[in-house]
C-alpha atoms as a PDB file:
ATOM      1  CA  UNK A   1      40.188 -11.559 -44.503  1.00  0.00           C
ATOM      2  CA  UNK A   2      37.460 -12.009 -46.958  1.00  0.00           C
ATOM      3  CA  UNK A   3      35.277  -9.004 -48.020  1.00  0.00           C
ATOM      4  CA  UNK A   4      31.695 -10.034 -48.298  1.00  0.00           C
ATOM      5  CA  UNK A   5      29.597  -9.876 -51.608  1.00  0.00           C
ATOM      6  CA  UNK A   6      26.301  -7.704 -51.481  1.00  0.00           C
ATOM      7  CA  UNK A   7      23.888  -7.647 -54.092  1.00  0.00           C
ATOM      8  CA  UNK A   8      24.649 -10.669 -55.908  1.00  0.00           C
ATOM      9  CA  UNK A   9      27.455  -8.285 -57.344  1.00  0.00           C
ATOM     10  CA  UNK A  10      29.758 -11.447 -57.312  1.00  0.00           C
ATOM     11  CA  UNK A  11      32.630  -9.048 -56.009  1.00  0.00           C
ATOM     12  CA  UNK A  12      35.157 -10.320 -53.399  1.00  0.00           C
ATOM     13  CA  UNK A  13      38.460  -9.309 -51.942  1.00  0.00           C
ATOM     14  CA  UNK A  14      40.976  -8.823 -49.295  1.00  0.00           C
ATOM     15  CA  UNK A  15      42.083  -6.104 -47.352  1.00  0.00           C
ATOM     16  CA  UNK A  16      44.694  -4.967 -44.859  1.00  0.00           C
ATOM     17  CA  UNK A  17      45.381  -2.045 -42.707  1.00  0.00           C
ATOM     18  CA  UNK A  18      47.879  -1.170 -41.259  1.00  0.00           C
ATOM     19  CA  UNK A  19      48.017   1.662 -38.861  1.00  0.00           C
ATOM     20  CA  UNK A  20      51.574   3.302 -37.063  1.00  0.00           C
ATOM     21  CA  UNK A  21      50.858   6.297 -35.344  1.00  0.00           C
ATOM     22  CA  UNK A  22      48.188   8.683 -37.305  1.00  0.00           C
ATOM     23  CA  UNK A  23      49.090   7.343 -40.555  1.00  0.00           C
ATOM     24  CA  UNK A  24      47.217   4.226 -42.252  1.00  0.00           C
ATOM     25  CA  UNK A  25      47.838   2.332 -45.243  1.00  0.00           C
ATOM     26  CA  UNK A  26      44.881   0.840 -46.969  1.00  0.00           C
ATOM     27  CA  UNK A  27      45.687  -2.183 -49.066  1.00  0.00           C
ATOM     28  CA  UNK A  28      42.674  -3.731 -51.242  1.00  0.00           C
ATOM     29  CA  UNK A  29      42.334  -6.787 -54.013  1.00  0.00           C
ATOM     30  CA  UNK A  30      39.290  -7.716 -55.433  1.00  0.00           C
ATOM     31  CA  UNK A  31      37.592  -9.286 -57.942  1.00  0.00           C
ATOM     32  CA  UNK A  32      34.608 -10.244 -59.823  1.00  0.00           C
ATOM     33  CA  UNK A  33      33.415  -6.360 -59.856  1.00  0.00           C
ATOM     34  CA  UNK A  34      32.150  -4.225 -62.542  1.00  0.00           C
ATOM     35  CA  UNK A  35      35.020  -4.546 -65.315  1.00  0.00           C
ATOM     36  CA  UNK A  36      36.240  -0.980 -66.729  1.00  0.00           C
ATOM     37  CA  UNK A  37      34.057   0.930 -64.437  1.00  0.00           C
ATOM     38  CA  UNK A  38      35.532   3.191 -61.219  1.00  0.00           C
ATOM     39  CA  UNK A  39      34.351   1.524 -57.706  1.00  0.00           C
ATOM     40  CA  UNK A  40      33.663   4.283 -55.045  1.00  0.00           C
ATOM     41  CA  UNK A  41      35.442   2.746 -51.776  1.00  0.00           C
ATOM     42  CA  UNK A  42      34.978   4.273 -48.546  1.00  0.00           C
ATOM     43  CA  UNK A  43      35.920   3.211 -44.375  1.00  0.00           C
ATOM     44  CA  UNK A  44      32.578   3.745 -42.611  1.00  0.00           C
ATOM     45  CA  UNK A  45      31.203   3.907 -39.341  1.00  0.00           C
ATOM     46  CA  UNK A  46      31.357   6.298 -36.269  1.00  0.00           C
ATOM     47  CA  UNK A  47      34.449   6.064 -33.144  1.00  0.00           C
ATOM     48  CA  UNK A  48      31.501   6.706 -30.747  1.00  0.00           C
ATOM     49  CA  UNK A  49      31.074   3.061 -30.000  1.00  0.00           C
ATOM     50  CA  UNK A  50      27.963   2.471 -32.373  1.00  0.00           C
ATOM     51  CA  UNK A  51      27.721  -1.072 -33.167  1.00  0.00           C
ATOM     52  CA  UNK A  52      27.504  -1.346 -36.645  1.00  0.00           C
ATOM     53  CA  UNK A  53      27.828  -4.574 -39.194  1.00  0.00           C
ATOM     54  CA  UNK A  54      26.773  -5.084 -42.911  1.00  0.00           C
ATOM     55  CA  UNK A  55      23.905  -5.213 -44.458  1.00  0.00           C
ATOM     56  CA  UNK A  56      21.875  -8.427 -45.419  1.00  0.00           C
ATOM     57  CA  UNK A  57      19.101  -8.803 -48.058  1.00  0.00           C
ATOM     58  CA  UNK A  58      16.534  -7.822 -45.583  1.00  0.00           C
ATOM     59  CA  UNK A  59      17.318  -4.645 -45.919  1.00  0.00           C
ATOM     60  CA  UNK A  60      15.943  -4.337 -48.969  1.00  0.00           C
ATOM     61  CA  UNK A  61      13.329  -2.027 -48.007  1.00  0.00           C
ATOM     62  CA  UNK A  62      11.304  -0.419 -51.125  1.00  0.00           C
ATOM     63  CA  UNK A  63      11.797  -4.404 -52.615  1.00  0.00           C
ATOM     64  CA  UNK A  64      13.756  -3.797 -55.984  1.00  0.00           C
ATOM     65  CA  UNK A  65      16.399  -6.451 -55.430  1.00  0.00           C
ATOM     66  CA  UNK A  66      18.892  -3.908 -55.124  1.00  0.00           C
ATOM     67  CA  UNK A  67      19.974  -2.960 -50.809  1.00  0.00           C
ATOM     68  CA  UNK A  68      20.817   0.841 -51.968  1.00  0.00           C
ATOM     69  CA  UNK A  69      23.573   2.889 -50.721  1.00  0.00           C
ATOM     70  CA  UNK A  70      20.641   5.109 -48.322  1.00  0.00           C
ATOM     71  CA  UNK A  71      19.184   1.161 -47.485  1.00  0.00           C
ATOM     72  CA  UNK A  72      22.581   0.321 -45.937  1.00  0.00           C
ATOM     73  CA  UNK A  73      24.029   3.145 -44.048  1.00  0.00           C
ATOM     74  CA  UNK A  74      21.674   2.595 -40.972  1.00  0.00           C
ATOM     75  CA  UNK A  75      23.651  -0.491 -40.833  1.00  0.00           C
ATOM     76  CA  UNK A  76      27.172   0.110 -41.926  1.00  0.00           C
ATOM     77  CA  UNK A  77      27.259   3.945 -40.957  1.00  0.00           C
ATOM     78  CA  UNK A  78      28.053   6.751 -42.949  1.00  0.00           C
ATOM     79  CA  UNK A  79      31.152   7.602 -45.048  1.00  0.00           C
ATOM     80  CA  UNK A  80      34.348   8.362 -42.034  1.00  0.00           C
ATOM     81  CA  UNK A  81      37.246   8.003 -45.112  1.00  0.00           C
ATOM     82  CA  UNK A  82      36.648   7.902 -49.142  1.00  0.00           C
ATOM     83  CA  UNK A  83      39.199   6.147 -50.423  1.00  0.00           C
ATOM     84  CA  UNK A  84      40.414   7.947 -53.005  1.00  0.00           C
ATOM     85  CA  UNK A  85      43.249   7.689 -55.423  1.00  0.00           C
ATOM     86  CA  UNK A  86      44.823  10.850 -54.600  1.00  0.00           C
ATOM     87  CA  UNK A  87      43.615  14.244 -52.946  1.00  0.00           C
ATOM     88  CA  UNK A  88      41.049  14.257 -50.547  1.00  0.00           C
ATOM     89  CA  UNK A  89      39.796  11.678 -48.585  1.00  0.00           C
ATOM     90  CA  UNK A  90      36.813  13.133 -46.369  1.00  0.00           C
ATOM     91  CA  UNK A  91      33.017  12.495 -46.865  1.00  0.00           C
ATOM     92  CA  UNK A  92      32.794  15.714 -49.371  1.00  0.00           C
ATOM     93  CA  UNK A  93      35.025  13.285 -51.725  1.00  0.00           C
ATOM     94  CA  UNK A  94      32.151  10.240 -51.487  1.00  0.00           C
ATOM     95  CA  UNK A  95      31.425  10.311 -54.885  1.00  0.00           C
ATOM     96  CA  UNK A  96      34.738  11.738 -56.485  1.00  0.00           C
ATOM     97  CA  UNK A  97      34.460   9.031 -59.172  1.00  0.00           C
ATOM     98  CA  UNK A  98      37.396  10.669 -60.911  1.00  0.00           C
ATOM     99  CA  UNK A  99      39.324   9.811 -58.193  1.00  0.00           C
ATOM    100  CA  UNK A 100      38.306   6.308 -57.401  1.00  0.00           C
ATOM    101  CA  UNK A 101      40.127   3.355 -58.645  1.00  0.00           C
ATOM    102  CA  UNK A 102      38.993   1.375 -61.465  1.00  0.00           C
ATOM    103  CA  UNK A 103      38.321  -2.367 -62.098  1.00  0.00           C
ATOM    104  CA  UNK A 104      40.451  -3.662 -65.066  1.00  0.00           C
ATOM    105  CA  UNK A 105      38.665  -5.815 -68.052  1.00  0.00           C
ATOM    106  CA  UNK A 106      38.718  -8.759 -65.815  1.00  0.00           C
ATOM    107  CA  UNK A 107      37.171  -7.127 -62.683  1.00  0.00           C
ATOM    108  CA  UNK A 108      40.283  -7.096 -60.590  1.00  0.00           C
ATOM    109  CA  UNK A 109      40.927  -4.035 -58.328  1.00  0.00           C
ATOM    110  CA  UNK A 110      44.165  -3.351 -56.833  1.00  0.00           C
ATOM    111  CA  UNK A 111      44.435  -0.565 -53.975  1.00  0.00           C
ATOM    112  CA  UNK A 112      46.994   1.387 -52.007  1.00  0.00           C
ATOM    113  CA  UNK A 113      47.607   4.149 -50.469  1.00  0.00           C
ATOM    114  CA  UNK A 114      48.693   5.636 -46.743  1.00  0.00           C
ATOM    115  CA  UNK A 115      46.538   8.089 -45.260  1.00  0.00           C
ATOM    116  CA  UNK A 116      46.912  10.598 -42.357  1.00  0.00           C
ATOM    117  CA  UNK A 117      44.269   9.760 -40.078  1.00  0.00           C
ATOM    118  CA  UNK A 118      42.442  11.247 -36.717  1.00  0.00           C
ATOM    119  CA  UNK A 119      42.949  10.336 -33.477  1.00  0.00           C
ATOM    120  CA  UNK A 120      39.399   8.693 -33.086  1.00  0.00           C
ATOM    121  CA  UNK A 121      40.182   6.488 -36.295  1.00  0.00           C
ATOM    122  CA  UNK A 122      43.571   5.974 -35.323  1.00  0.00           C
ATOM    123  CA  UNK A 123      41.913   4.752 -31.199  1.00  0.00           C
ATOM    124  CA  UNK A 124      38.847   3.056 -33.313  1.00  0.00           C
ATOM    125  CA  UNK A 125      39.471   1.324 -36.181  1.00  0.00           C
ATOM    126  CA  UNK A 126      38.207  -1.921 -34.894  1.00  0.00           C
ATOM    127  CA  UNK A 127      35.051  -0.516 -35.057  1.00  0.00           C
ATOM    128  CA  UNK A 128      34.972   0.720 -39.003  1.00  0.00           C
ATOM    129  CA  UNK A 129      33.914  -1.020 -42.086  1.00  0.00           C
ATOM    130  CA  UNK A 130      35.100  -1.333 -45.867  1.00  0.00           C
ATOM    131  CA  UNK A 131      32.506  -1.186 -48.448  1.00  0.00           C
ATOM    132  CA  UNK A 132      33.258  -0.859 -52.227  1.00  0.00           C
ATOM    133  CA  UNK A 133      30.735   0.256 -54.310  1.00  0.00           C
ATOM    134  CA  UNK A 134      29.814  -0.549 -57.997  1.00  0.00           C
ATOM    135  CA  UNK A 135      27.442  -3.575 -59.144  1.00  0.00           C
ATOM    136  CA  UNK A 136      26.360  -4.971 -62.392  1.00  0.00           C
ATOM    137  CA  UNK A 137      22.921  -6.972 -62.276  1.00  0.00           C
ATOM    138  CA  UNK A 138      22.457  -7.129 -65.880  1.00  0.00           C
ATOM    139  CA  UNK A 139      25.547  -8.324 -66.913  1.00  0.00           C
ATOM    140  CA  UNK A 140      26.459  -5.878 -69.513  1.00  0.00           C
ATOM    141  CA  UNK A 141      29.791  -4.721 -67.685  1.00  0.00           C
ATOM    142  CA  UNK A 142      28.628  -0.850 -67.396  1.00  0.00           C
ATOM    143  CA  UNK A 143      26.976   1.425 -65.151  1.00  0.00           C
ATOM    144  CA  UNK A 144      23.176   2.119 -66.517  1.00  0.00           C
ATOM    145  CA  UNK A 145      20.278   3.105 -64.688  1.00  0.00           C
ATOM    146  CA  UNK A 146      18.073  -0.108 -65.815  1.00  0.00           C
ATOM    147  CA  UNK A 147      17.414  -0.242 -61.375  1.00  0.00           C
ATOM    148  CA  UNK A 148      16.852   3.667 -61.602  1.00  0.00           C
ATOM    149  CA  UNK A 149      18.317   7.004 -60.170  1.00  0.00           C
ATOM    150  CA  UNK A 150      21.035   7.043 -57.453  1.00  0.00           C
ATOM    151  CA  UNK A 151      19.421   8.656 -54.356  1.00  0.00           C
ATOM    152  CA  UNK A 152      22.961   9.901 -53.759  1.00  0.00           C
ATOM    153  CA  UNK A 153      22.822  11.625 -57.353  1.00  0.00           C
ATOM    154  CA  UNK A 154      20.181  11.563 -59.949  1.00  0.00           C
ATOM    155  CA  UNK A 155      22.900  11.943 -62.764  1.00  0.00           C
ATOM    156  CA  UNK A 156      24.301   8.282 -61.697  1.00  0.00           C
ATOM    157  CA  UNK A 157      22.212   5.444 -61.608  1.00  0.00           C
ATOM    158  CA  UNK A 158      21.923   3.048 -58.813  1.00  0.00           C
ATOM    159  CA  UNK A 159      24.337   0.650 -59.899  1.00  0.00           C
ATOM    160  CA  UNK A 160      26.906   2.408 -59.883  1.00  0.00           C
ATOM    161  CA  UNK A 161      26.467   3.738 -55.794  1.00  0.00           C
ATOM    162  CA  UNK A 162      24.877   0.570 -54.829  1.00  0.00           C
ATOM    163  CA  UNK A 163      27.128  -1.581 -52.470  1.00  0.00           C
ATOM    164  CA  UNK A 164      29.426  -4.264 -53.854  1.00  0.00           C
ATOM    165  CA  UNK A 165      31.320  -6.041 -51.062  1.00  0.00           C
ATOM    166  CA  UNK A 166      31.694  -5.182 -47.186  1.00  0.00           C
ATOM    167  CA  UNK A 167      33.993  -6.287 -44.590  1.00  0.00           C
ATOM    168  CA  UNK A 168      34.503  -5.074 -41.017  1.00  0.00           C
ATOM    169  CA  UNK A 169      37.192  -4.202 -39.819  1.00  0.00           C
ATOM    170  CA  UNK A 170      38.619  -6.329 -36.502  1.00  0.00           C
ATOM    171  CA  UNK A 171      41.811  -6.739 -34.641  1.00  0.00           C
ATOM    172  CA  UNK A 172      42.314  -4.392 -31.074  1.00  0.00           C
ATOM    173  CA  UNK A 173      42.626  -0.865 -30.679  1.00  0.00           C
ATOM    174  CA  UNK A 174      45.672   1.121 -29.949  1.00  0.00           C
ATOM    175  CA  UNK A 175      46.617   0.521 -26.580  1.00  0.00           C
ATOM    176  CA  UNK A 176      45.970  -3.468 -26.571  1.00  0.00           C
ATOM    177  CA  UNK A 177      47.663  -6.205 -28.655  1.00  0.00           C
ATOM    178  CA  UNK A 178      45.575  -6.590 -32.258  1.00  0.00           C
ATOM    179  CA  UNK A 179      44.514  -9.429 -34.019  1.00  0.00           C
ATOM    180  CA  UNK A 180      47.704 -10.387 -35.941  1.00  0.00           C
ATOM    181  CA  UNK A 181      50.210  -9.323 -33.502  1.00  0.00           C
ATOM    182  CA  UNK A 182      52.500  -5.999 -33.003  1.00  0.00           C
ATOM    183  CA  UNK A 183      55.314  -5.347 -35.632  1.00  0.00           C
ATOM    184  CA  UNK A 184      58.109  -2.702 -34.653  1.00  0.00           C
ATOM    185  CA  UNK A 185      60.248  -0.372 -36.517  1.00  0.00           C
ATOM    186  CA  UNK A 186      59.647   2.162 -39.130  1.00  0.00           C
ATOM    187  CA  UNK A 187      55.864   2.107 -40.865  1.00  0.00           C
ATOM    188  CA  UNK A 188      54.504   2.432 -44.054  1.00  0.00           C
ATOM    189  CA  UNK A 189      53.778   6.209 -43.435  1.00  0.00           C
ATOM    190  CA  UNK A 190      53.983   8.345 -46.610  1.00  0.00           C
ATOM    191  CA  UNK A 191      54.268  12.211 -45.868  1.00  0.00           C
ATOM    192  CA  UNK A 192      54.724  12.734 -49.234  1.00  0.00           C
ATOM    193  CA  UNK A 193      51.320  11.642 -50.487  1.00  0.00           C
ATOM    194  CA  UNK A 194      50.059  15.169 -48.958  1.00  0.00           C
ATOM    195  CA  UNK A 195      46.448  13.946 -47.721  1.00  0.00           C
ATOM    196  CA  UNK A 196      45.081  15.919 -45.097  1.00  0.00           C
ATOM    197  CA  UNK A 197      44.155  15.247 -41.597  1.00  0.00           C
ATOM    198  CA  UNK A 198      41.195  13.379 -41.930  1.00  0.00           C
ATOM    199  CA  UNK A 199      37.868  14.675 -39.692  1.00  0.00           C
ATOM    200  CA  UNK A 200      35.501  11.905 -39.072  1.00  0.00           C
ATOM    201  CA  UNK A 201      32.092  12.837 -40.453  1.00  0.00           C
ATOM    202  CA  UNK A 202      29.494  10.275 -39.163  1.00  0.00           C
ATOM    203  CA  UNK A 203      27.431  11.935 -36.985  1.00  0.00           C
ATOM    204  CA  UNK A 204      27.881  12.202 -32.966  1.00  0.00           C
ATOM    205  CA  UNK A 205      31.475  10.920 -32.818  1.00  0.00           C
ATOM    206  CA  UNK A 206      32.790  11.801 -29.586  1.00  0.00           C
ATOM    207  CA  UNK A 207      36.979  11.531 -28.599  1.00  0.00           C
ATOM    208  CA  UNK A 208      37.162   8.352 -26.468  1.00  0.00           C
ATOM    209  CA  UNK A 209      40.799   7.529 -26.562  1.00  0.00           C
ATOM    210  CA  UNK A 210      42.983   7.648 -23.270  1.00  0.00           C
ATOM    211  CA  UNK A 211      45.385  10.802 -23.003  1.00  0.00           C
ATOM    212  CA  UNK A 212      48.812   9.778 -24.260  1.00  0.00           C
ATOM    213  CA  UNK A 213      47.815   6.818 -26.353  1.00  0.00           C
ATOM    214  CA  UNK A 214      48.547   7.944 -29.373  1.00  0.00           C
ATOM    215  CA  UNK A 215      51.915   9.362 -28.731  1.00  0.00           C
ATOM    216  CA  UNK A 216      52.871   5.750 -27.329  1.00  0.00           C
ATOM    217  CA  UNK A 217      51.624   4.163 -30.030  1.00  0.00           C
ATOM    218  CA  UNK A 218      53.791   6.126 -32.380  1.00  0.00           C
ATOM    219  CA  UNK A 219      56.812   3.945 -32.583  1.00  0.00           C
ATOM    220  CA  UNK A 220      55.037   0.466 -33.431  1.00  0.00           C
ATOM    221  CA  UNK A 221      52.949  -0.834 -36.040  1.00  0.00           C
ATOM    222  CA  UNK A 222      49.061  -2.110 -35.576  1.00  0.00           C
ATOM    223  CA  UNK A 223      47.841  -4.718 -38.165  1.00  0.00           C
ATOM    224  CA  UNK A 224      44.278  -5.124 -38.176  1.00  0.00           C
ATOM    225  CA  UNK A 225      42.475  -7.603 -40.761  1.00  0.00           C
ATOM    226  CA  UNK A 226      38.647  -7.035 -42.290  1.00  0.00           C
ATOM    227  CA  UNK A 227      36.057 -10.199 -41.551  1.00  0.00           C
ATOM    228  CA  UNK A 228      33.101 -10.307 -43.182  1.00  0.00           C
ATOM    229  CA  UNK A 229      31.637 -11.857 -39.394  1.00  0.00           C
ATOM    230  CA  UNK A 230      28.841  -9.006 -37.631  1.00  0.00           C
ATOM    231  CA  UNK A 231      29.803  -7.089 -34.307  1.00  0.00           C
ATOM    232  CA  UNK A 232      29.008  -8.657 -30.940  1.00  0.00           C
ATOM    233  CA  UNK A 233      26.108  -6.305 -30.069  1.00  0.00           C
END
């Protein structure tokens, strides 16, 4: 599915995850980003059941054009996965530019990698969000701080934490049939990649999976796809 444009960053892209057992692969493409220039990516939102969806203009609070990174996280949630190129992947990792792919001279983003993942992400998914991060409103295909200071960091400017696209993530939970159907065989697990078990960070997130779930749920695959659409409340 699509990922939405924020900002009038002009960004847009596709995404697929697909989850066997406690490992997930994370595959984006997009374009129309920020050419040359590294994209912070994360998976947000909490497994506690929060309904959360991505933000619209409105949210524009202070009125500068720009929905910042601290304008949007009441409505997409806060960092559960940075996805990063290689190493770690928890909240600390956020702004890890150095380890955050790049757009190439045209824009275009290409993403992969396999993850080890916690139960709660694994049971939840459904109820997570992409958001790439990275936007241009002057044109000049760099990062400068003509729309100010990050909040995140006052040595970046804004443009280069404000959010890009967003899509949220849909499809079924472990334990029912997901949006796209149920593959078997072998996944697309890679033990060799050597990322960490991943904690969820968002505030409050409580274990709400079903004892035994996750062992069952070893030995198929789960695709689920990213819409741009909002939650049912």
């Amino acid at each position: 599915m699509e990922l939405k444009p924020l900002n009038d960053s002009g960004g847009t892209g596709m995404a697929m995850l697909h989850l066997e057992g406690d490992k997930l692969t994370v595959k984006i493409e997009s374009e129309g980003l920020t050419p040359g220039q590294p994209h912070a990516q994360h998976i947000h939102g909490a497994t506690d059941g929060h309904d959360f969806h991505c933000p619209e203009g409105s949210d524009d609070k202070d009125g500068d054009g720009i929905v910042s990174t601290a304008e949007g996280i009441p409505d997409y949630g806060d960092i559960n996965i940075s996805l990063t190129t290689s190493g770690d992947t928890s909240k600390d990792s956020g702004l890890a530019v150095d380890r955050m792919p790049a757009a190439d001279a045209r824009g275009h983003l290409t993403y992969e990698r396999t993850l080890t993942v916690s139960q709660d992400v694994a049971e939840h998914l459904q109820d997570l969000h992409i958001v790439q991060h990275g936007i241009d409103p002057n044109g000049n295909k760099k990062y400068d701080f003509g729309k100010g200071k990050s909040e995140l960091d006052a040595k970046l400017p804004q443009e280069a934490t404000a959010p890009a696209v967003c899509g949220i993530v849909e499809g079924a939970a472990i334990g029912s049939v997901p949006v796209g159907g149920v593959e078997t065989g072998t996944g697309a697990g890679d033990p060799a990649t050597g990322t960490p078990s991943v904690v969820a960070m968002a505030g409050g997130i409580a274990l709400l999976g079903a004892a035994g779930v996750l062992t069952a749920a070893r030995h198929r695959a789960v695709r689920v796809r990213v819409s741009t659409r909002r939650d049912s409340a």
